[in-house]
N, C-alpha and C. Protein backbone atom coordinates (compact mmCIF):
# COMPACT_ATOMS: atom_id res chain seq x y z
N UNK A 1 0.85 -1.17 0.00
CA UNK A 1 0.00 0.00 0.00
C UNK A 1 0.90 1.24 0.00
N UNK A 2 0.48 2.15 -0.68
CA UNK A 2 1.56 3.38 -0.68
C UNK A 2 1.27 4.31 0.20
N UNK A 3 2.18 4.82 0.23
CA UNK A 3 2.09 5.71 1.67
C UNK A 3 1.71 7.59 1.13
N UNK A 4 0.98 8.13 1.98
CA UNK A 4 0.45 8.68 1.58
C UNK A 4 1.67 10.13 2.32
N UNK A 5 1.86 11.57 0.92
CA UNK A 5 2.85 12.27 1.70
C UNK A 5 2.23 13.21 2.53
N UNK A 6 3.63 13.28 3.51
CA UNK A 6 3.31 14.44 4.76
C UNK A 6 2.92 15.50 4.40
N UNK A 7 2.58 15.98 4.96
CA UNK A 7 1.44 17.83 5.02
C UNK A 7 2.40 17.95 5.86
N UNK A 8 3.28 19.41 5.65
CA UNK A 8 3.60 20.25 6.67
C UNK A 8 3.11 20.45 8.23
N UNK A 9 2.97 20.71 9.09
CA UNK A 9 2.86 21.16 10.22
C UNK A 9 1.94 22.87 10.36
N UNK A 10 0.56 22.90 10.16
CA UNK A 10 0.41 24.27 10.58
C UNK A 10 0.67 24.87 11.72
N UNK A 11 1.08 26.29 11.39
CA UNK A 11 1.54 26.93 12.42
C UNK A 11 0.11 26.78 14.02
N UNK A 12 0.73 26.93 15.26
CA UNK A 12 -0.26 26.73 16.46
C UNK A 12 -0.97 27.55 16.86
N UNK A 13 -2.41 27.54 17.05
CA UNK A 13 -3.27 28.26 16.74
C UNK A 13 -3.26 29.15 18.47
N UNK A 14 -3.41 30.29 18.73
CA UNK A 14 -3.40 30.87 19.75
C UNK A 14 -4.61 30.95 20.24
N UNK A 15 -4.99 30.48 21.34
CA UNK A 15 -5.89 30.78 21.96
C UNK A 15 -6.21 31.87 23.21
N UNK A 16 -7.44 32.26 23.67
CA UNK A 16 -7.58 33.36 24.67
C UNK A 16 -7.28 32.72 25.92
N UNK A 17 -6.53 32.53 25.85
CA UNK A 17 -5.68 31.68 27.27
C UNK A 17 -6.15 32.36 28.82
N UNK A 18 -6.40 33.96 28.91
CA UNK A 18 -6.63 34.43 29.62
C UNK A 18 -8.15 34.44 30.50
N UNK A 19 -8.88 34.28 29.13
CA UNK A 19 -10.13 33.93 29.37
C UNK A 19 -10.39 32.29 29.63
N UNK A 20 -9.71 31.31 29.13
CA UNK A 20 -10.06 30.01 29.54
C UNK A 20 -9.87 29.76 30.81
N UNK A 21 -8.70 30.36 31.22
CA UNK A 21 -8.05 29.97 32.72
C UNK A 21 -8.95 31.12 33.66
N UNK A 22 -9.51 31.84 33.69
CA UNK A 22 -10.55 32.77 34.23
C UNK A 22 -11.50 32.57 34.40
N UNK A 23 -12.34 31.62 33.31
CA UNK A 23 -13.69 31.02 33.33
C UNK A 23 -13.05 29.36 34.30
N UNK A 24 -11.93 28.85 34.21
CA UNK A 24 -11.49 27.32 35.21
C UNK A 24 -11.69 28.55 36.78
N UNK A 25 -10.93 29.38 37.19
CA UNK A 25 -11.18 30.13 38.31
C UNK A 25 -12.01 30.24 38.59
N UNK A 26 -13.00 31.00 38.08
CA UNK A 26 -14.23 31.12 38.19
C UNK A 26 -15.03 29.57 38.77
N UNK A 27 -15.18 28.64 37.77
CA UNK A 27 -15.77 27.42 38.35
C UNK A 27 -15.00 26.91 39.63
N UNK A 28 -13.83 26.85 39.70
CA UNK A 28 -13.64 26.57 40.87
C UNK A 28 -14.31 27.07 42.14
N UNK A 29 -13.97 28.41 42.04
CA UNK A 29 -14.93 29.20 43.34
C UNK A 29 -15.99 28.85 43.44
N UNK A 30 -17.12 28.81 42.13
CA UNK A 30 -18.50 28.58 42.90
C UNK A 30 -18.82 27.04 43.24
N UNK A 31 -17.55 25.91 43.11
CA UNK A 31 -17.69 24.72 43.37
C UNK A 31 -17.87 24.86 44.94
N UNK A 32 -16.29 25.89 45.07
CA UNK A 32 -16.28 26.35 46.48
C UNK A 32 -17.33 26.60 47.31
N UNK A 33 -18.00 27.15 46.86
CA UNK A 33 -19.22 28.23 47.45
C UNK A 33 -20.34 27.50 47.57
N UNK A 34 -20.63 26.59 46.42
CA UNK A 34 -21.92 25.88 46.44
C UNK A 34 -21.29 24.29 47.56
N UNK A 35 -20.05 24.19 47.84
CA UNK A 35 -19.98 23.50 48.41
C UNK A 35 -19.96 23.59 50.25
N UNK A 36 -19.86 25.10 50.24
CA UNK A 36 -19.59 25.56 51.74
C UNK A 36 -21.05 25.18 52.75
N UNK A 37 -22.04 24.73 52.30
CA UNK A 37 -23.10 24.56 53.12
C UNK A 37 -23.54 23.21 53.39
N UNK A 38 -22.59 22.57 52.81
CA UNK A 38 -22.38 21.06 53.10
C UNK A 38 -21.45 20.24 53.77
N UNK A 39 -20.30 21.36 54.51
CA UNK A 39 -19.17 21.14 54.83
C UNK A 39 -19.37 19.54 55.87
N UNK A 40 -20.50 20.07 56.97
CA UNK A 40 -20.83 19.09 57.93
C UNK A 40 -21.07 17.59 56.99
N UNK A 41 -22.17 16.90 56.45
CA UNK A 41 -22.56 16.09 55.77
C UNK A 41 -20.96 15.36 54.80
N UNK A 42 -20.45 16.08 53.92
CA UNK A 42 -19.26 15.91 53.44
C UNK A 42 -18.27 15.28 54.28
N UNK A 43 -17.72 16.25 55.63
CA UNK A 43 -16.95 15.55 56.48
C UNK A 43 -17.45 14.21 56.79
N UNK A 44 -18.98 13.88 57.70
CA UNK A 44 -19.61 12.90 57.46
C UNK A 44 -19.34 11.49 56.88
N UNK A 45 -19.32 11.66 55.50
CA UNK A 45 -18.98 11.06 54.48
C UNK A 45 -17.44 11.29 54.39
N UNK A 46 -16.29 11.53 54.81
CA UNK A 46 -15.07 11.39 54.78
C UNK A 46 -14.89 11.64 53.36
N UNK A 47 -15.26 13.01 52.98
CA UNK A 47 -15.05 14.33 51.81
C UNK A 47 -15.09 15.32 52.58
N UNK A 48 -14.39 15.88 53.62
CA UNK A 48 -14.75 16.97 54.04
C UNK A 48 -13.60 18.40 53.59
N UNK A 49 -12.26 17.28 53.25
CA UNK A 49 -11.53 18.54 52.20
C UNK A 49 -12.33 18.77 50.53
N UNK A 50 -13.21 18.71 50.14
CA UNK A 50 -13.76 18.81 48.67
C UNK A 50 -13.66 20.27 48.38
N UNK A 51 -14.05 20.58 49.54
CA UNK A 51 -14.34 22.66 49.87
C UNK A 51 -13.03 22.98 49.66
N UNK A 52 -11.82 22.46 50.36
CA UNK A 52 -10.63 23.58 50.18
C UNK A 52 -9.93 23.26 48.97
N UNK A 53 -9.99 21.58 48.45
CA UNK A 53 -9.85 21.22 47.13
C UNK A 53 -10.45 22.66 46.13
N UNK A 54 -11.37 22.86 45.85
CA UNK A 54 -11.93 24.11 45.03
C UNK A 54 -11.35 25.03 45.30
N UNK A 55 -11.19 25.59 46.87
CA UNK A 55 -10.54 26.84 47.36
C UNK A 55 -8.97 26.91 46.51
N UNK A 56 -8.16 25.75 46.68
CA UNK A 56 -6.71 25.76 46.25
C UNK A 56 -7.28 26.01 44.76
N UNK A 57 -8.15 25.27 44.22
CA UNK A 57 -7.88 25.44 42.44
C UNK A 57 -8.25 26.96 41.98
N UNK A 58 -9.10 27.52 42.78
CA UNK A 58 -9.29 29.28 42.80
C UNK A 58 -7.95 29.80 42.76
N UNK A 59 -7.27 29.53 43.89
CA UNK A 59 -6.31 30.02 44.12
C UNK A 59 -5.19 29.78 43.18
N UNK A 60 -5.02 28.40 43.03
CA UNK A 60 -4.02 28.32 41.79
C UNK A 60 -4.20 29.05 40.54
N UNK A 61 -5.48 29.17 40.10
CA UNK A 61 -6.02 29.65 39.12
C UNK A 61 -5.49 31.36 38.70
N UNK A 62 -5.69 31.70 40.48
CA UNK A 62 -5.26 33.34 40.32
C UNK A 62 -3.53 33.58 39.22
N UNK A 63 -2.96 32.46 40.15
CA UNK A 63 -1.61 32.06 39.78
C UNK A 63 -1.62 32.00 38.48
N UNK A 64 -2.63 31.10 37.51
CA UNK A 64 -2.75 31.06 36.37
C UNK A 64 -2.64 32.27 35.84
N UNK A 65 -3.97 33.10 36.23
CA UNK A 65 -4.21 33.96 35.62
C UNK A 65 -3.00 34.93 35.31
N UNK A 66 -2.49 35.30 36.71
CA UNK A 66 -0.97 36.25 36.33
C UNK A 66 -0.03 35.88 35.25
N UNK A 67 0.36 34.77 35.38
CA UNK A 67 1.30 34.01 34.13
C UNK A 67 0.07 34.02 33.23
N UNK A 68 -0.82 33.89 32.71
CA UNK A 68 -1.48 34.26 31.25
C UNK A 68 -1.26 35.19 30.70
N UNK A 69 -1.81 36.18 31.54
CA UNK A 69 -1.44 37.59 31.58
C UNK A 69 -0.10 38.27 31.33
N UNK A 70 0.80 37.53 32.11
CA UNK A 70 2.26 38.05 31.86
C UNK A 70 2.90 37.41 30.66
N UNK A 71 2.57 36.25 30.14
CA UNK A 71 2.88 35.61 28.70
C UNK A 71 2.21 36.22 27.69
N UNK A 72 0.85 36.87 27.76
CA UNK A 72 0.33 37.41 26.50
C UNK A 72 1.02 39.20 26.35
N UNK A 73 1.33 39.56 27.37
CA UNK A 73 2.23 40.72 27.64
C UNK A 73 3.21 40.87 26.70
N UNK A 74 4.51 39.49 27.03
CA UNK A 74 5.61 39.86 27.15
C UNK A 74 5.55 39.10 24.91
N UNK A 75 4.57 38.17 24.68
CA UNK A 75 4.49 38.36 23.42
C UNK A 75 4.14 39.30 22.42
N UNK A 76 3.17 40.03 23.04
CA UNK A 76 2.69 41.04 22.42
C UNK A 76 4.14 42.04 22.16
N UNK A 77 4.76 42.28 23.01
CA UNK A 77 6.11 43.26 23.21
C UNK A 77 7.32 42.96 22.32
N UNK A 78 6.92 41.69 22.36
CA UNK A 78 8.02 41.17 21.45
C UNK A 78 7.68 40.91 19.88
N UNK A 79 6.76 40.94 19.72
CA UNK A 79 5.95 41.38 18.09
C UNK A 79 5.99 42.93 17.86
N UNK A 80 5.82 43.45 18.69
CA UNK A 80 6.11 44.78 18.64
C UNK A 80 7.56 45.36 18.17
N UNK A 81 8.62 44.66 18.76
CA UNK A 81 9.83 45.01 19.16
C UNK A 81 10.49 44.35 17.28
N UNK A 82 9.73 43.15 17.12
CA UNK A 82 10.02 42.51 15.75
C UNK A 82 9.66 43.26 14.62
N UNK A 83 8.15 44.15 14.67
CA UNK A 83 7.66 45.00 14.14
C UNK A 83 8.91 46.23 13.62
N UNK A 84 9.01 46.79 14.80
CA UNK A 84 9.97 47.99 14.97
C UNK A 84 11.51 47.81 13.70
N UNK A 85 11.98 46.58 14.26
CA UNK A 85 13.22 45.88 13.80
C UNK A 85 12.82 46.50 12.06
N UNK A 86 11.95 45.34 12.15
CA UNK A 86 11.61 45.17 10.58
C UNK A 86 11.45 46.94 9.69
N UNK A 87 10.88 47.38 10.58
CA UNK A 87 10.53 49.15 9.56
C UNK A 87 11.60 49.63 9.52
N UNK A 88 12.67 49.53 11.02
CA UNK A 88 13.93 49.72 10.89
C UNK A 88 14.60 49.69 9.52
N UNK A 89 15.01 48.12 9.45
CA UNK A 89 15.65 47.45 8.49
C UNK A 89 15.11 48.14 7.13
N UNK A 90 13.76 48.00 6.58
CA UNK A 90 13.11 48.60 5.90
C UNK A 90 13.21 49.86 5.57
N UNK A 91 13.74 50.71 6.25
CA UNK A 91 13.96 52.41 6.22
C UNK A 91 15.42 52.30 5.87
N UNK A 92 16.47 51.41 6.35
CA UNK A 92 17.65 51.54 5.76
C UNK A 92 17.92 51.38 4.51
N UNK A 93 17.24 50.22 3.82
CA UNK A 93 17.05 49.76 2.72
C UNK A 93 16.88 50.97 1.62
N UNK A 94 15.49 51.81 2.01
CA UNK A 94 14.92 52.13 0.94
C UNK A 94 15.79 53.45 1.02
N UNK A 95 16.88 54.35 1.76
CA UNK A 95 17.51 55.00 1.87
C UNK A 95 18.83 54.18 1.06
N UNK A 96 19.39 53.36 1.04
CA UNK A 96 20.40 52.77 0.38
C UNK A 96 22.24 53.09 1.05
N UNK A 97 21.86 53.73 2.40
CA UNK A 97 23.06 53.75 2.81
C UNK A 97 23.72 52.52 3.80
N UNK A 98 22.50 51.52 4.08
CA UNK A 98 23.69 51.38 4.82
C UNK A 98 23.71 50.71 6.13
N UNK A 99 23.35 52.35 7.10
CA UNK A 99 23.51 52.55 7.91
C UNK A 99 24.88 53.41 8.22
N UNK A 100 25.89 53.76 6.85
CA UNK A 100 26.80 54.52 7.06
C UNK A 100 26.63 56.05 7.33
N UNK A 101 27.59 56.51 8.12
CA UNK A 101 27.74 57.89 8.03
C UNK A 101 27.29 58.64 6.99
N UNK A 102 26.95 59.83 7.06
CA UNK A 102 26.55 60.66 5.42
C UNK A 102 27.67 61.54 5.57
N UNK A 103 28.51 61.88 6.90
CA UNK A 103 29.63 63.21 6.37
C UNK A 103 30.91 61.89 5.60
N UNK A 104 30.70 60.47 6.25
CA UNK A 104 31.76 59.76 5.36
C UNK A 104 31.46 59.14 4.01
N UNK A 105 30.08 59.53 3.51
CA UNK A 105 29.46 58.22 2.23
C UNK A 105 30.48 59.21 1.42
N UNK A 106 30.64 58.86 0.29
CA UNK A 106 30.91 58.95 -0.82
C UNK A 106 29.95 58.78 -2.08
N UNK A 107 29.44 59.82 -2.56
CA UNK A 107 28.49 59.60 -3.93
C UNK A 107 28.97 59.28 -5.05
């Protein structure tokens, strides 16, 4: 049977990372919350950490959230910074010097 050829690799699709991990926070807490009036019954039943289980994933979540936040930051800055480069480069070009001196060019 012949083998069928590879397809490239598309590039990885970006997602709103900030918002997924915000809406996981979010559910955590009200697991929290809807779980706080059952604490007694739960213990009971030997589940009585389920409540701070949720509490930590809130909390981790916050954690999330900062590193989302600080990764969509520091990419954005750096597309920016690639941006810049590029018009740079681009402005030298269409000037044709260089980047040399103009009291040393020679015409």
């Amino acid at each position: 049977m012949p083998k069928t050829p590879l397809h490239p690799s598309p590039p990885p699709l970006e997602a709103n990372d900030v918002a997924i991990v915000g809406g996981g926070t979010v559910l955590w807490f009200v697991a929290f919350l809807a779980l706080l009036p059952f604490r007694g019954t739960l213990a009971d039943h030997g589940h009585g950490n389920w409540p701070w289980i949720c509490l930590a994933g809130a909390g981790l979540g916050l954690i999330g959230l900062w590193y989302c936040r600080s990764r969509r930051d520091a990419i954005a800055r750096s597309r920016a910074a690639e941006a810049a480069a590029a018009e740079r480069t681009a402005g030298e070009r269409s000037t044709g010097d260089n980047g040399a001196d103009p009291a040393t060019r020679s015409d």
